[in-house]
N, C-alpha and C. Protein backbone atom coordinates (compact mmCIF):
# COMPACT_ATOMS: atom_id res chain seq x y z
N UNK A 1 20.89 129.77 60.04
CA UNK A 1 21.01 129.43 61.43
C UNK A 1 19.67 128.91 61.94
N UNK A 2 19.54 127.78 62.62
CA UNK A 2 18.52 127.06 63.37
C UNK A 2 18.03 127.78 64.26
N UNK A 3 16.47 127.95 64.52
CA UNK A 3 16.00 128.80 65.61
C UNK A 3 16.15 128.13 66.79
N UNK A 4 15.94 128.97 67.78
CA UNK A 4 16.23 127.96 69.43
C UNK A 4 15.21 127.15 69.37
N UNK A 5 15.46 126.37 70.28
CA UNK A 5 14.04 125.10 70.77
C UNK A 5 13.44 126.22 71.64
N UNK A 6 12.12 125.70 71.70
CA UNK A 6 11.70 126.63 73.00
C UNK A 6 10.46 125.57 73.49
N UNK A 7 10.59 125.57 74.68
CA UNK A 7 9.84 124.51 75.58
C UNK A 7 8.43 125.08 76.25
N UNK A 8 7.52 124.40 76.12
CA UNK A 8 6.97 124.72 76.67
C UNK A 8 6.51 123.99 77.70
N UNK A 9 5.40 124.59 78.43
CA UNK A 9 4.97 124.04 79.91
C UNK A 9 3.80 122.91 79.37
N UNK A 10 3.79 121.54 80.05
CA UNK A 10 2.46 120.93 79.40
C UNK A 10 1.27 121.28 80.33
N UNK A 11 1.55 122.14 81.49
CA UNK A 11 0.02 122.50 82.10
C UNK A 11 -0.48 123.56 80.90
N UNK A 12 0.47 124.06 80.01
CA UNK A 12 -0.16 124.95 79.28
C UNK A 12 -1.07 124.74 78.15
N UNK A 13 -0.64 123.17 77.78
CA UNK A 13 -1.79 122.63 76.86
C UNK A 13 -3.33 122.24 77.44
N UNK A 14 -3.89 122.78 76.10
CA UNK A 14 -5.50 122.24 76.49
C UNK A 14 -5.72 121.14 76.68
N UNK A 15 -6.75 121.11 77.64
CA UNK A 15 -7.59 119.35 78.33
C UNK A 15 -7.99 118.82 77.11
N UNK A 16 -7.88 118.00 77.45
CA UNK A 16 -8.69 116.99 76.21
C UNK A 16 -10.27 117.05 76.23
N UNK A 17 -10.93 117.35 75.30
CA UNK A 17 -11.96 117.59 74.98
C UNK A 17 -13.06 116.59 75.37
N UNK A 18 -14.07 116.71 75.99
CA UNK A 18 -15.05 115.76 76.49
C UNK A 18 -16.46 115.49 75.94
N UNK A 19 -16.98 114.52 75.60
CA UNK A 19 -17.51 114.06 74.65
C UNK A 19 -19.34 114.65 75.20
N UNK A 20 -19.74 115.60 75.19
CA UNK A 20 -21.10 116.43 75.34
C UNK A 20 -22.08 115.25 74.92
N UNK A 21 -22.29 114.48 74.51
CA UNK A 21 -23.56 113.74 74.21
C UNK A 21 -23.57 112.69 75.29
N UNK A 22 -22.47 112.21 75.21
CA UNK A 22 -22.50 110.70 76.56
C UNK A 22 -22.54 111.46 77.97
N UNK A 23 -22.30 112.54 78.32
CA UNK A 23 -22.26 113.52 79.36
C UNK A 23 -23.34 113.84 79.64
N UNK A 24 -24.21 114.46 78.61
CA UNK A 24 -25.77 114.46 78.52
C UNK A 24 -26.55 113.49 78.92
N UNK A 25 -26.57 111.97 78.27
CA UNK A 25 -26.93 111.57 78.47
C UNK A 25 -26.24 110.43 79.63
N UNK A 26 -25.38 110.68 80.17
CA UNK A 26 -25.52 110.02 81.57
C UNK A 26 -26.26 110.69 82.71
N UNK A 27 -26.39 111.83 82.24
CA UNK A 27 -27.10 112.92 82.98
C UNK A 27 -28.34 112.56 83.25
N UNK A 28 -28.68 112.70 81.64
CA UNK A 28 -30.34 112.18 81.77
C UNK A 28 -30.72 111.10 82.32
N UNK A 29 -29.89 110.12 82.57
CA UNK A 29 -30.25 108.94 83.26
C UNK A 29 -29.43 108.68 84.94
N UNK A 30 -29.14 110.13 85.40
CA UNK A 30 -29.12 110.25 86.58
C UNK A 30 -27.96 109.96 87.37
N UNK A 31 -26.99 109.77 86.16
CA UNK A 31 -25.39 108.88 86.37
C UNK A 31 -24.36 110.51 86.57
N UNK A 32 -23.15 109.78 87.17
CA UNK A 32 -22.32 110.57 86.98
C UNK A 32 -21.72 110.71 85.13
N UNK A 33 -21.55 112.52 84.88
CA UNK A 33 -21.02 112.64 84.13
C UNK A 33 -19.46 112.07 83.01
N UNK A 34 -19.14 112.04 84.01
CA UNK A 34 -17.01 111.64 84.12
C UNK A 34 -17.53 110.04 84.04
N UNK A 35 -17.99 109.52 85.02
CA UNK A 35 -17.87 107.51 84.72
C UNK A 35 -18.59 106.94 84.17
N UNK A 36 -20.23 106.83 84.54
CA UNK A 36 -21.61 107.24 83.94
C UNK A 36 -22.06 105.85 85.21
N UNK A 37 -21.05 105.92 86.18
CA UNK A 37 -21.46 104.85 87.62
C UNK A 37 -22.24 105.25 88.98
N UNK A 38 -21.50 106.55 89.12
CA UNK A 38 -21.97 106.91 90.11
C UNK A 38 -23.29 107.77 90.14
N UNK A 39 -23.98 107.97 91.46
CA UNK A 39 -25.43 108.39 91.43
C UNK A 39 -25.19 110.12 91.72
N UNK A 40 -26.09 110.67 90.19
CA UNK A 40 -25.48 112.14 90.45
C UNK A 40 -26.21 112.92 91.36
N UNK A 41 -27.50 112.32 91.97
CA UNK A 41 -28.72 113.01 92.81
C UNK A 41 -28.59 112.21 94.18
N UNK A 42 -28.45 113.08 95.48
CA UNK A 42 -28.93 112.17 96.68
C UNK A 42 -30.39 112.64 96.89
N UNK A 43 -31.18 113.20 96.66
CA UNK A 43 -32.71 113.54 96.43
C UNK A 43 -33.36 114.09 95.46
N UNK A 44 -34.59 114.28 95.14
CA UNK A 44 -35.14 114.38 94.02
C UNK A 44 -34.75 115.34 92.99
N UNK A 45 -34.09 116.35 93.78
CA UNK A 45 -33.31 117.76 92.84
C UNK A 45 -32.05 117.99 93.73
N UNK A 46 -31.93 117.09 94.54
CA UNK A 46 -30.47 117.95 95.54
C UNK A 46 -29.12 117.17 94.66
N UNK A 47 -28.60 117.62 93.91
CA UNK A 47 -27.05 117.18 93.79
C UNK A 47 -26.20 116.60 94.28
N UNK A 48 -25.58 115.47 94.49
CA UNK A 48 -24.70 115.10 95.32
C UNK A 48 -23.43 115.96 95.58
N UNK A 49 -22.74 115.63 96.71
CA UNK A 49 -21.47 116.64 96.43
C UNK A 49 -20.05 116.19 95.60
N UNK A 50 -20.08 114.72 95.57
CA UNK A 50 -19.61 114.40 94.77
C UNK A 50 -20.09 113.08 94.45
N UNK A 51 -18.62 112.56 93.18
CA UNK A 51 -19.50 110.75 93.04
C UNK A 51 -18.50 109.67 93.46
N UNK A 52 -19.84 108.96 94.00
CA UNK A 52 -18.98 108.05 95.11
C UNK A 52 -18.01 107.04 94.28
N UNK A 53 -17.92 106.86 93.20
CA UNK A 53 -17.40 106.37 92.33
C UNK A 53 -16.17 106.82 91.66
N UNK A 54 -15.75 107.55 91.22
CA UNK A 54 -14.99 108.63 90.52
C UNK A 54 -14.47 109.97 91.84
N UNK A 55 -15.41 110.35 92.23
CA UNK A 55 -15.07 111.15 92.99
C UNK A 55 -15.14 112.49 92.35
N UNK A 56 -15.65 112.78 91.39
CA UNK A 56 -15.87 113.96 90.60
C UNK A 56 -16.64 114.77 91.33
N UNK A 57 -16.04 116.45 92.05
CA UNK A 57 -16.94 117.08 92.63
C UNK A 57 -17.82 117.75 91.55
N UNK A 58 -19.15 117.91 92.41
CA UNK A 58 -20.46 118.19 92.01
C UNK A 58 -20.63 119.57 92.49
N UNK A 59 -19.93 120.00 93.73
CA UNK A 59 -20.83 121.10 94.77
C UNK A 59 -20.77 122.09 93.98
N UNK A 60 -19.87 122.41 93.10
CA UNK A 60 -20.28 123.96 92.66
C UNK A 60 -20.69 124.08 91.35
N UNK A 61 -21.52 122.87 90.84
CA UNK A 61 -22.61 122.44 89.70
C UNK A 61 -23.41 124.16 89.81
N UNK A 62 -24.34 124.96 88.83
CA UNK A 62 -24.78 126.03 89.01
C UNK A 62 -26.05 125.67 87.74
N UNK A 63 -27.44 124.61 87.89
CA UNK A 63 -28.35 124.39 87.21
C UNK A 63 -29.26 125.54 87.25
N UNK A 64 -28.77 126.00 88.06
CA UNK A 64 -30.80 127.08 88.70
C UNK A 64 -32.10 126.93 88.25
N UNK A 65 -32.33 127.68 87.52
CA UNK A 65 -33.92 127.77 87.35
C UNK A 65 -33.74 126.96 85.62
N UNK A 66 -32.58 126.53 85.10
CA UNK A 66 -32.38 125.77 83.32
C UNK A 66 -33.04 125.11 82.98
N UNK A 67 -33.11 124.01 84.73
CA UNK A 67 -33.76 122.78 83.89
C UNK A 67 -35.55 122.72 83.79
N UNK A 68 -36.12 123.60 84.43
CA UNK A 68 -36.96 124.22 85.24
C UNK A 68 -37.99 124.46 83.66
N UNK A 69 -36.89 125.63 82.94
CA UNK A 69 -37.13 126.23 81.79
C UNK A 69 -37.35 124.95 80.90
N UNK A 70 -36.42 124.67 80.98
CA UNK A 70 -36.51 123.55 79.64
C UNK A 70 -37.73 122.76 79.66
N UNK A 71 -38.26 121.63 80.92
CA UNK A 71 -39.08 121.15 81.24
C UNK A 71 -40.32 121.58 80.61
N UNK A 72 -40.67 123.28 81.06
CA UNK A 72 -41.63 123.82 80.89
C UNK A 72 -41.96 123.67 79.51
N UNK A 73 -40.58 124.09 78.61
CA UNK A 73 -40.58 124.17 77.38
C UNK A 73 -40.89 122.81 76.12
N UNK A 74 -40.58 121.98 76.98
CA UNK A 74 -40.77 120.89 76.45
C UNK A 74 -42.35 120.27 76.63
N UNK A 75 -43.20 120.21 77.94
CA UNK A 75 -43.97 119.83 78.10
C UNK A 75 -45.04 120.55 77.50
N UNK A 76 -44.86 121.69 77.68
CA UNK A 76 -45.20 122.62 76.59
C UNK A 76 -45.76 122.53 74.89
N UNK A 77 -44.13 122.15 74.72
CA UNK A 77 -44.28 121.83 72.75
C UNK A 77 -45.07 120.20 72.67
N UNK A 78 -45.07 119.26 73.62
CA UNK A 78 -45.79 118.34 73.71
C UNK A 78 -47.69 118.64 73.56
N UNK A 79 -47.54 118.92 74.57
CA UNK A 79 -49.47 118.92 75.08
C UNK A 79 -50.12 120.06 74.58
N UNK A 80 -49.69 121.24 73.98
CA UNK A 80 -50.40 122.21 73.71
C UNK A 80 -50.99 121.67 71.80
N UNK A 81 -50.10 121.47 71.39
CA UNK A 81 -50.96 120.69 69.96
C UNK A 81 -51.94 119.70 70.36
N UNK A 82 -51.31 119.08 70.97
CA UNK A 82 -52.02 117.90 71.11
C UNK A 82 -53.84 118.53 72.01
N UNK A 83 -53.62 119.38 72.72
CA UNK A 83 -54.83 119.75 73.57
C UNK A 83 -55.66 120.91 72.18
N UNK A 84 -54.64 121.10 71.09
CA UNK A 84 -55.43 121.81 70.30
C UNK A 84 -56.19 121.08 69.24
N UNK A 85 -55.50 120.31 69.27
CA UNK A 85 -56.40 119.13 67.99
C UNK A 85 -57.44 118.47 69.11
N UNK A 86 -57.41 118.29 69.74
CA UNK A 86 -58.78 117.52 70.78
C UNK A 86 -59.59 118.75 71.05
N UNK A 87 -59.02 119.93 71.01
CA UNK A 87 -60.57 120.85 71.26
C UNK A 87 -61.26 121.13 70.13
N UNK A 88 -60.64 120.86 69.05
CA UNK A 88 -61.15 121.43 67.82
C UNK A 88 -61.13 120.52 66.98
N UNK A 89 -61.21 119.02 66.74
CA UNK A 89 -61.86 118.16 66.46
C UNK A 89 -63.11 117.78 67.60
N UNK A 90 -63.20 117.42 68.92
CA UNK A 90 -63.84 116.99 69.78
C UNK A 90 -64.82 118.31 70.59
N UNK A 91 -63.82 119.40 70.96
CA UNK A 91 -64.65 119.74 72.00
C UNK A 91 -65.11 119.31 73.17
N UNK A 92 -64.08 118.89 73.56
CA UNK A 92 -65.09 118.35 75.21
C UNK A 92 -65.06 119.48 76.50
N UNK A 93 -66.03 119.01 77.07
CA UNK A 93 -66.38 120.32 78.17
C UNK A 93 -65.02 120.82 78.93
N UNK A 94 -65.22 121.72 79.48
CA UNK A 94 -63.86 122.26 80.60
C UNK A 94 -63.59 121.14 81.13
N UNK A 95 -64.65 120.75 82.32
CA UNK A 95 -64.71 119.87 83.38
C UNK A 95 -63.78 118.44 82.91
N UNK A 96 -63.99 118.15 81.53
CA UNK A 96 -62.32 116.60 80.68
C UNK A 96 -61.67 117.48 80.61
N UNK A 97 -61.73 118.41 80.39
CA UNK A 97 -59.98 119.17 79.48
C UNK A 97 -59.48 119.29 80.95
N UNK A 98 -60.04 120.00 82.06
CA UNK A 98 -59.23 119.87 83.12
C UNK A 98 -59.00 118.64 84.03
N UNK A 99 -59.19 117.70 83.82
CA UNK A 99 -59.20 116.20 84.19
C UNK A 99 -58.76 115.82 83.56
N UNK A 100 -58.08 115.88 82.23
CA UNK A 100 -57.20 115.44 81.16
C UNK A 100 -55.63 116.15 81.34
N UNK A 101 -55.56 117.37 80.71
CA UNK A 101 -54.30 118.14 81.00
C UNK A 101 -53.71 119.03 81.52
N UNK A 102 -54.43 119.18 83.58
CA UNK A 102 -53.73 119.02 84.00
C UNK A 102 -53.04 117.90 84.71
N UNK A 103 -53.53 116.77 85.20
CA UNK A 103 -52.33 116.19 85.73
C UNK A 103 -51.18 115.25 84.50
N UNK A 104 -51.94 115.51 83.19
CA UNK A 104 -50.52 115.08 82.10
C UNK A 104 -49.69 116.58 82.43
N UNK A 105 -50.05 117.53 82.20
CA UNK A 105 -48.68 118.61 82.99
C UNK A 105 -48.12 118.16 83.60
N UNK A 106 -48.79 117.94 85.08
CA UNK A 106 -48.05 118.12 86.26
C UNK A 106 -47.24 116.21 85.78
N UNK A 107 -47.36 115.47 85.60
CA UNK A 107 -47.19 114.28 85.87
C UNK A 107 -46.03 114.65 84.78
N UNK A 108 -46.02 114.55 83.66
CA UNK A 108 -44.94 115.04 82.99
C UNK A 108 -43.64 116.13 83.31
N UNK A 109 -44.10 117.22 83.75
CA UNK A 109 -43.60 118.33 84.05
C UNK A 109 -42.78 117.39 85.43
N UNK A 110 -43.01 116.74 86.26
CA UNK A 110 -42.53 116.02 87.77
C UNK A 110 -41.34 114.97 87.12
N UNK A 111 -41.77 114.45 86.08
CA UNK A 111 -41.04 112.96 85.65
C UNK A 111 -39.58 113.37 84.72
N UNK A 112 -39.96 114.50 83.99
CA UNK A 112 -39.14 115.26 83.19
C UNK A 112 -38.06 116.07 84.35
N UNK A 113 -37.99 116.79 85.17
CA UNK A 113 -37.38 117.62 85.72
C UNK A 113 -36.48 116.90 86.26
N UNK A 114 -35.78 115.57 86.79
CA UNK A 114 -34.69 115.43 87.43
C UNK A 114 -33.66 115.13 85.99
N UNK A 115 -34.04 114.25 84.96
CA UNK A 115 -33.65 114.01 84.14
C UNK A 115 -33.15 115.34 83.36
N UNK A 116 -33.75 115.93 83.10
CA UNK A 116 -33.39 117.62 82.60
C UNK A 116 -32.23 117.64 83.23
N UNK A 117 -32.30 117.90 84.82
CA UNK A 117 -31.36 119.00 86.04
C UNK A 117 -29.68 118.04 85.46
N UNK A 118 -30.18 116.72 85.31
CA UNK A 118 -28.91 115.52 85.40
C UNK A 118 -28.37 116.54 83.98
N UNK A 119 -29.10 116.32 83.22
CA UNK A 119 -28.37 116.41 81.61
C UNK A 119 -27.86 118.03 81.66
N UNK A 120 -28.35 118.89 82.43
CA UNK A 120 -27.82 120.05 82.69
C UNK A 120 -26.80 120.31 83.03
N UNK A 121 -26.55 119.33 84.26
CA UNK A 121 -25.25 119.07 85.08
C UNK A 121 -24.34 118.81 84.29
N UNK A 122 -24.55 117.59 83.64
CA UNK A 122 -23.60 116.52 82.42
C UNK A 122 -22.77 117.85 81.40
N UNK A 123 -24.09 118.11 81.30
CA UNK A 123 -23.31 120.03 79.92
C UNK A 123 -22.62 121.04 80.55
N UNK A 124 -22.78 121.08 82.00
CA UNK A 124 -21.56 121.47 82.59
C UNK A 124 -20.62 121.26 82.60
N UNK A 125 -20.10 119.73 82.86
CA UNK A 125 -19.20 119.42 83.14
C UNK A 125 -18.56 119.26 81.94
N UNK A 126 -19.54 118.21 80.72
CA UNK A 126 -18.69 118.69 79.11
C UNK A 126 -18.25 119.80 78.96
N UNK A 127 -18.57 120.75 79.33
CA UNK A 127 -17.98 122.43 78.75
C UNK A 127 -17.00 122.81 79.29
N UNK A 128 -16.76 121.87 80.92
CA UNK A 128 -15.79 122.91 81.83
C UNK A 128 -16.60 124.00 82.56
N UNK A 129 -17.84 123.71 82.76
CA UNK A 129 -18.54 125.01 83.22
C UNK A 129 -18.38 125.34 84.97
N UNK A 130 -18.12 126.56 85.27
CA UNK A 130 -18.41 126.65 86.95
C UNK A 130 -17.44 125.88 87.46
N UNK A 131 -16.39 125.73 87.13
CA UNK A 131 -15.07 125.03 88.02
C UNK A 131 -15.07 123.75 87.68
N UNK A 132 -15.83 122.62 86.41
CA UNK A 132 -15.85 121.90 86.14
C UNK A 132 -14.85 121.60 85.59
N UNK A 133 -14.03 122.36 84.98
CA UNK A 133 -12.56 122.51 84.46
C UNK A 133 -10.84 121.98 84.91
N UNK A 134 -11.47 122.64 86.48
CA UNK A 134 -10.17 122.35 87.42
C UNK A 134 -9.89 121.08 87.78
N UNK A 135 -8.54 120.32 88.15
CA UNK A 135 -8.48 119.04 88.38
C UNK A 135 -7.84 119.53 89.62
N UNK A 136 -7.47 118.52 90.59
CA UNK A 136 -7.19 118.89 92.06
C UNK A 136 -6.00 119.19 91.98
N UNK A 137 -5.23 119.39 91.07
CA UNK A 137 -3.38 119.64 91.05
C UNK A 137 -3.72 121.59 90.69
N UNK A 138 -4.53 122.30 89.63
CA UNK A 138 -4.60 122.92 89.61
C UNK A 138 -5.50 123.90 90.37
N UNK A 139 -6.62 123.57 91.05
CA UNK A 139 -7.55 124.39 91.99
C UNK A 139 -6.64 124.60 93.15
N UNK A 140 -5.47 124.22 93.91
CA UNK A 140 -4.98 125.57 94.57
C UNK A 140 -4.53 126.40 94.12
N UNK A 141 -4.08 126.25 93.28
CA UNK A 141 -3.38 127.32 92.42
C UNK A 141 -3.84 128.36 92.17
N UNK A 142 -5.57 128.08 91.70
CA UNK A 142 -6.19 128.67 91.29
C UNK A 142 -6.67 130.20 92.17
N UNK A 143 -6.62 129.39 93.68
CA UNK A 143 -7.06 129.33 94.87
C UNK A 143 -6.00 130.85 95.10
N UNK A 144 -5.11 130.18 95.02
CA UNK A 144 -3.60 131.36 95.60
C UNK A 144 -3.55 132.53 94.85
N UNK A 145 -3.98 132.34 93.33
CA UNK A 145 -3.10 133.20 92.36
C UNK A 145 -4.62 134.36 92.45
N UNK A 146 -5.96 134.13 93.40
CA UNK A 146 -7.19 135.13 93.22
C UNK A 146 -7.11 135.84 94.26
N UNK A 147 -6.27 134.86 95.32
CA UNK A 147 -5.99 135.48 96.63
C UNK A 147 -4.85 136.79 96.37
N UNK A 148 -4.30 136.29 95.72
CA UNK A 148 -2.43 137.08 95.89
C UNK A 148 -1.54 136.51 96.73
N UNK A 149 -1.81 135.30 96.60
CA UNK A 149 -0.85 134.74 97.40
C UNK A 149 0.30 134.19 96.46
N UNK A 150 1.60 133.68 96.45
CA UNK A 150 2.29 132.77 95.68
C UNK A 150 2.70 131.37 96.39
């Protein structure tokens, strides 16, 4: 005897999987994630709320202190060899080393950080992170079923 058919729901299948590198890097270059058109920053670190292009909301993006870290971390693995081979081949007085690296920090550490926050964002949204998931057919739903509502 043939088993029953049994149907299922297609909201129940998984999203289609989103490609983390082009996400990243529309990020890094300050684009929306989803089109890679729209502008993902209306100021130097403020997020847009969404993109004027696509329309992909942004507002409940959750970067905090990530890109912050990373920056550090990076500018970091950059200039600290590099400031160790110039003290210890060269030696030059305090007075260059601090006229040298700090403003490559700060100038780096400034130029690096929106690009970071973008590509942060972008890995959000590849993952589904922080409500990046929901499409507008399912966020009331979402909305009702935390409330107790039906």
């Amino acid at each position: 005897m043939a088993s029953p058919a049994v149907w299922t729901n297609q909201a129940d299948a998984p999203p289609p999987p989103r490609d983390a590198w082009q996400a990243l890097a529309r990020g890094f270059r300050s684009r929306c994630p989803h089109c890679g058109e729209g502008k993902l920053f209306r100021a130097f670190l403020k997020v847009t709320d969404s993109c004027s292009v696509c329309g992909e909301d942004f507002s409940h993006q959750r970067a905090d202190d990530f890109p912050a870290y990373l920056v550090i971390l990076i500018v970091g693995h950059l200039l600290v060899p590099i400031a160790l081979f110039v003290e210890t081949e060269y030696a030059p007085s305090y007075a260059v080393q601090l006229a040298v690296w700090l403003p490559l920090a700060l100038g780096l550490s400034l130029a690096l950080l929106q690009p970071v926050k973008g590509a942060v964002v972008g890995l959000q949204w590849a993952f589904r992170m922080h409500g990046f998931g929901e499409t507008a057919a399912t966020a009331p739903l979402a909305e009702k079923s935390a409330t107790g509502l039906q």
